[in-house]
N, C-alpha and C. Protein backbone atom coordinates (compact mmCIF):
# COMPACT_ATOMS: atom_id res chain seq x y z
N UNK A 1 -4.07 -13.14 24.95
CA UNK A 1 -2.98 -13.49 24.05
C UNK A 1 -3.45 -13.28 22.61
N UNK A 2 -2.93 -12.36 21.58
CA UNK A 2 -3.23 -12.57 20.29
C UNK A 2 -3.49 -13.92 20.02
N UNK A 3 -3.90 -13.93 18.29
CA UNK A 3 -4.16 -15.06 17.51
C UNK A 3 -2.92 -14.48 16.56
N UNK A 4 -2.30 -15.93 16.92
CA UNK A 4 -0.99 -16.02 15.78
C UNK A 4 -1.48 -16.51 14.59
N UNK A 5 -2.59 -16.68 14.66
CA UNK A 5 -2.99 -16.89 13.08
C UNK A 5 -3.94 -15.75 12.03
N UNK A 6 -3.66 -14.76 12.47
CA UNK A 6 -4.18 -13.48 11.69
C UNK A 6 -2.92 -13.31 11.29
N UNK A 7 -3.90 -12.68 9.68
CA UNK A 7 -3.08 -11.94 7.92
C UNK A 7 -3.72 -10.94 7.76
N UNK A 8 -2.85 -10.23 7.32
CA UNK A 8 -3.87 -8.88 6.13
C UNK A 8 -3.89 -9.43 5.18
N UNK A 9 -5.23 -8.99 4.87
CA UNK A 9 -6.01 -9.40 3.53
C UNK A 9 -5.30 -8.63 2.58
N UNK A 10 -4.52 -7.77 2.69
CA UNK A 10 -4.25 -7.01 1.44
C UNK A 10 -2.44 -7.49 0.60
N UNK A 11 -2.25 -8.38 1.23
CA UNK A 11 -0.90 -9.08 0.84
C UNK A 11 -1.17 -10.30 1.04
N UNK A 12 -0.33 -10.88 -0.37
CA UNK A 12 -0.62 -12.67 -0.74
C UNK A 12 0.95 -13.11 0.18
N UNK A 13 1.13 -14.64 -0.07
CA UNK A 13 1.79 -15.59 0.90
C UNK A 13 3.39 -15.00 0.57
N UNK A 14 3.77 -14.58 -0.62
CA UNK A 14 4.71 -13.99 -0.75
C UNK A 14 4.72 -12.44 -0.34
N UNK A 15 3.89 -11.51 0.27
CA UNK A 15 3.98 -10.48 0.76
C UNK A 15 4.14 -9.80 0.01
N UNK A 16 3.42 -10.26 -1.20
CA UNK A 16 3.38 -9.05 -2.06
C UNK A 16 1.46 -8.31 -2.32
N UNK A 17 1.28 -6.96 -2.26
CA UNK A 17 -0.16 -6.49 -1.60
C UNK A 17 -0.79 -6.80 -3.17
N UNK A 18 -1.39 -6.81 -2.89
CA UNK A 18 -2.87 -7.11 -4.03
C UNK A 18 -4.42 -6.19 -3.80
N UNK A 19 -5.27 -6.22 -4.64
CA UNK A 19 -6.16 -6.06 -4.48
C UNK A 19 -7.31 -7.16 -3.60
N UNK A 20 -8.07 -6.47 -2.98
CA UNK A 20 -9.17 -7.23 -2.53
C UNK A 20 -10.30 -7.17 -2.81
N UNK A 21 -11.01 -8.05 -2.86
CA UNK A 21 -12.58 -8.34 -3.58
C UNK A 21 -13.14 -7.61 -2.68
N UNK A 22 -14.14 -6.33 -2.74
CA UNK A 22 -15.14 -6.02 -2.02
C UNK A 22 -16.65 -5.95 -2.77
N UNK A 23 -17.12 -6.37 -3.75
CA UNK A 23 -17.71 -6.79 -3.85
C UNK A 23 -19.16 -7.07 -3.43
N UNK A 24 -19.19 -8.11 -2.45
CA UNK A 24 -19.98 -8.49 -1.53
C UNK A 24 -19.82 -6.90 -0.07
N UNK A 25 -19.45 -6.52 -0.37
CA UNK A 25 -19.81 -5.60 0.58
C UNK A 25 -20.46 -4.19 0.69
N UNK A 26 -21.27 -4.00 1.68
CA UNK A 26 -22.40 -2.79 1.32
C UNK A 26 -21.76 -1.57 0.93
N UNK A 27 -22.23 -0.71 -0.02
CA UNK A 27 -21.92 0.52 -0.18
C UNK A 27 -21.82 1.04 1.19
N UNK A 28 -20.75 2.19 1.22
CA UNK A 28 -20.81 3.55 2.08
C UNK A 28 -20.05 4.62 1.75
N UNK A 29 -21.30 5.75 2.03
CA UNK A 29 -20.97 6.91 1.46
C UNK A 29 -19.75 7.78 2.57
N UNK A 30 -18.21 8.05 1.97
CA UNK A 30 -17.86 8.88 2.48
C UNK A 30 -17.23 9.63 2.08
N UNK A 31 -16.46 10.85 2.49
CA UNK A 31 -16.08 12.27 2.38
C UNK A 31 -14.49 11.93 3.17
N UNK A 32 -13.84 12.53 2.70
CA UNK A 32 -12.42 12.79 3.04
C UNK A 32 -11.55 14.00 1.94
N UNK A 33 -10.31 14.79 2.91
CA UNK A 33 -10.10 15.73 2.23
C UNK A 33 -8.86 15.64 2.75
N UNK A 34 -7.36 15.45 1.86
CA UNK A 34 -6.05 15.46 2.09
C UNK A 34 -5.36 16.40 1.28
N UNK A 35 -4.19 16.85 2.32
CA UNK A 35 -3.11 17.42 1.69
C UNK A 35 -1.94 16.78 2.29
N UNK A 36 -0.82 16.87 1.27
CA UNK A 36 0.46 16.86 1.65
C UNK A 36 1.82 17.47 0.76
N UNK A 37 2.67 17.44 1.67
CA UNK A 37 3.51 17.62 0.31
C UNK A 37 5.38 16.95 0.69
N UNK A 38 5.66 16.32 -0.21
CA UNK A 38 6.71 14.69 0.07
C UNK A 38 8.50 16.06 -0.51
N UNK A 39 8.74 15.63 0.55
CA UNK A 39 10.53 16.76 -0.02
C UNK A 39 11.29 15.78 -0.03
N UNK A 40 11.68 16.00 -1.42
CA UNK A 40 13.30 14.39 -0.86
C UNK A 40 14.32 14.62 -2.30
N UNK A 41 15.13 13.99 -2.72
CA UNK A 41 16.18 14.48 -3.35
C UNK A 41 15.84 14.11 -4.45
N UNK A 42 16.20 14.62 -5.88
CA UNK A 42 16.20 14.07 -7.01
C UNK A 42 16.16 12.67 -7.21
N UNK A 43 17.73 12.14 -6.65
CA UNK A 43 17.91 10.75 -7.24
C UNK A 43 17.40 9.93 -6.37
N UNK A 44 16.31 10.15 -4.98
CA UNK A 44 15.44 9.63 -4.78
C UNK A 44 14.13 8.97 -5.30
N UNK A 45 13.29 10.05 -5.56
CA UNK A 45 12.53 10.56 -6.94
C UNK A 45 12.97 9.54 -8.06
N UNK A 46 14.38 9.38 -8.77
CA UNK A 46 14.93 9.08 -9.46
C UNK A 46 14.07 7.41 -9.63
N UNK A 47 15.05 6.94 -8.16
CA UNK A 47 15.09 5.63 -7.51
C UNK A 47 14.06 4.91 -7.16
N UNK A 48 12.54 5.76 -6.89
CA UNK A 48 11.30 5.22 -6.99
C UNK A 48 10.68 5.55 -8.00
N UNK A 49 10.83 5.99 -9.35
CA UNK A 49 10.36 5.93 -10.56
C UNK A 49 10.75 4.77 -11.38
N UNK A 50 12.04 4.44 -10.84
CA UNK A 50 12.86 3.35 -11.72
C UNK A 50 12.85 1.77 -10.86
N UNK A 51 11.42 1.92 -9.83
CA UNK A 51 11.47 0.68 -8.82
C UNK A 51 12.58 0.08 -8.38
N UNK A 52 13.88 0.98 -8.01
CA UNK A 52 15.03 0.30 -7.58
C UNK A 52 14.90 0.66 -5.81
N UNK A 53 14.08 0.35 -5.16
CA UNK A 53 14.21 0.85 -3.69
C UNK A 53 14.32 -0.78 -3.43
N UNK A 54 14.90 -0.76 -2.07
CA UNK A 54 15.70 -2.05 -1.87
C UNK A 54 14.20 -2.49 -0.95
N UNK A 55 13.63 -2.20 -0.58
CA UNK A 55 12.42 -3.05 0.21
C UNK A 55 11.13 -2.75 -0.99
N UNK A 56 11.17 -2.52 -1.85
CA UNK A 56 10.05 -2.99 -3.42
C UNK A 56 9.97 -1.95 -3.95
N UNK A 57 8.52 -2.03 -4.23
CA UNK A 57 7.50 -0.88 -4.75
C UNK A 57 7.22 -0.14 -3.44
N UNK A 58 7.50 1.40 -3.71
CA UNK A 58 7.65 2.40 -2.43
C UNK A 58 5.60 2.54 -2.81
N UNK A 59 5.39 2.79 -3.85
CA UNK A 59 4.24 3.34 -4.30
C UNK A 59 3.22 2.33 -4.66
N UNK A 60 3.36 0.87 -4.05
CA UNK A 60 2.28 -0.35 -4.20
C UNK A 60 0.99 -0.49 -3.33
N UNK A 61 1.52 0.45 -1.92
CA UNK A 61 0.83 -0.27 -0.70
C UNK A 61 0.11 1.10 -0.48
């Protein structure tokens, strides 16, 4: 049975994401290499520049 009591660390009690302290944790060296490319309409574009998307910040998490 899960534990109903696990959170992500990366969102506070209001569910909004934050940064996390790493800190205390060991360096590691890694390598990664991405592409993409995002197609969508102007007044999309528009609508996440001007933070009006109805579930938040598209570009927080």
């Amino acid at each position: 049975m899960p534990d109903k009591n696990l959170h992500f660390t990366h969102f506070d009690a209001s569910g909004q994401a934050h940064m996390v302290d790493v800190a205390a944790k060991a360096p590691t060296h890694r390598v990664a290499r991405a592409r993409g490319r995002i197609r969508m309409l102007p007044a999309t574009l528009a609508m996440i520049e001007a933070g009006g998307a109805k579930k938040g910040d598209v570009l927080g998490v």
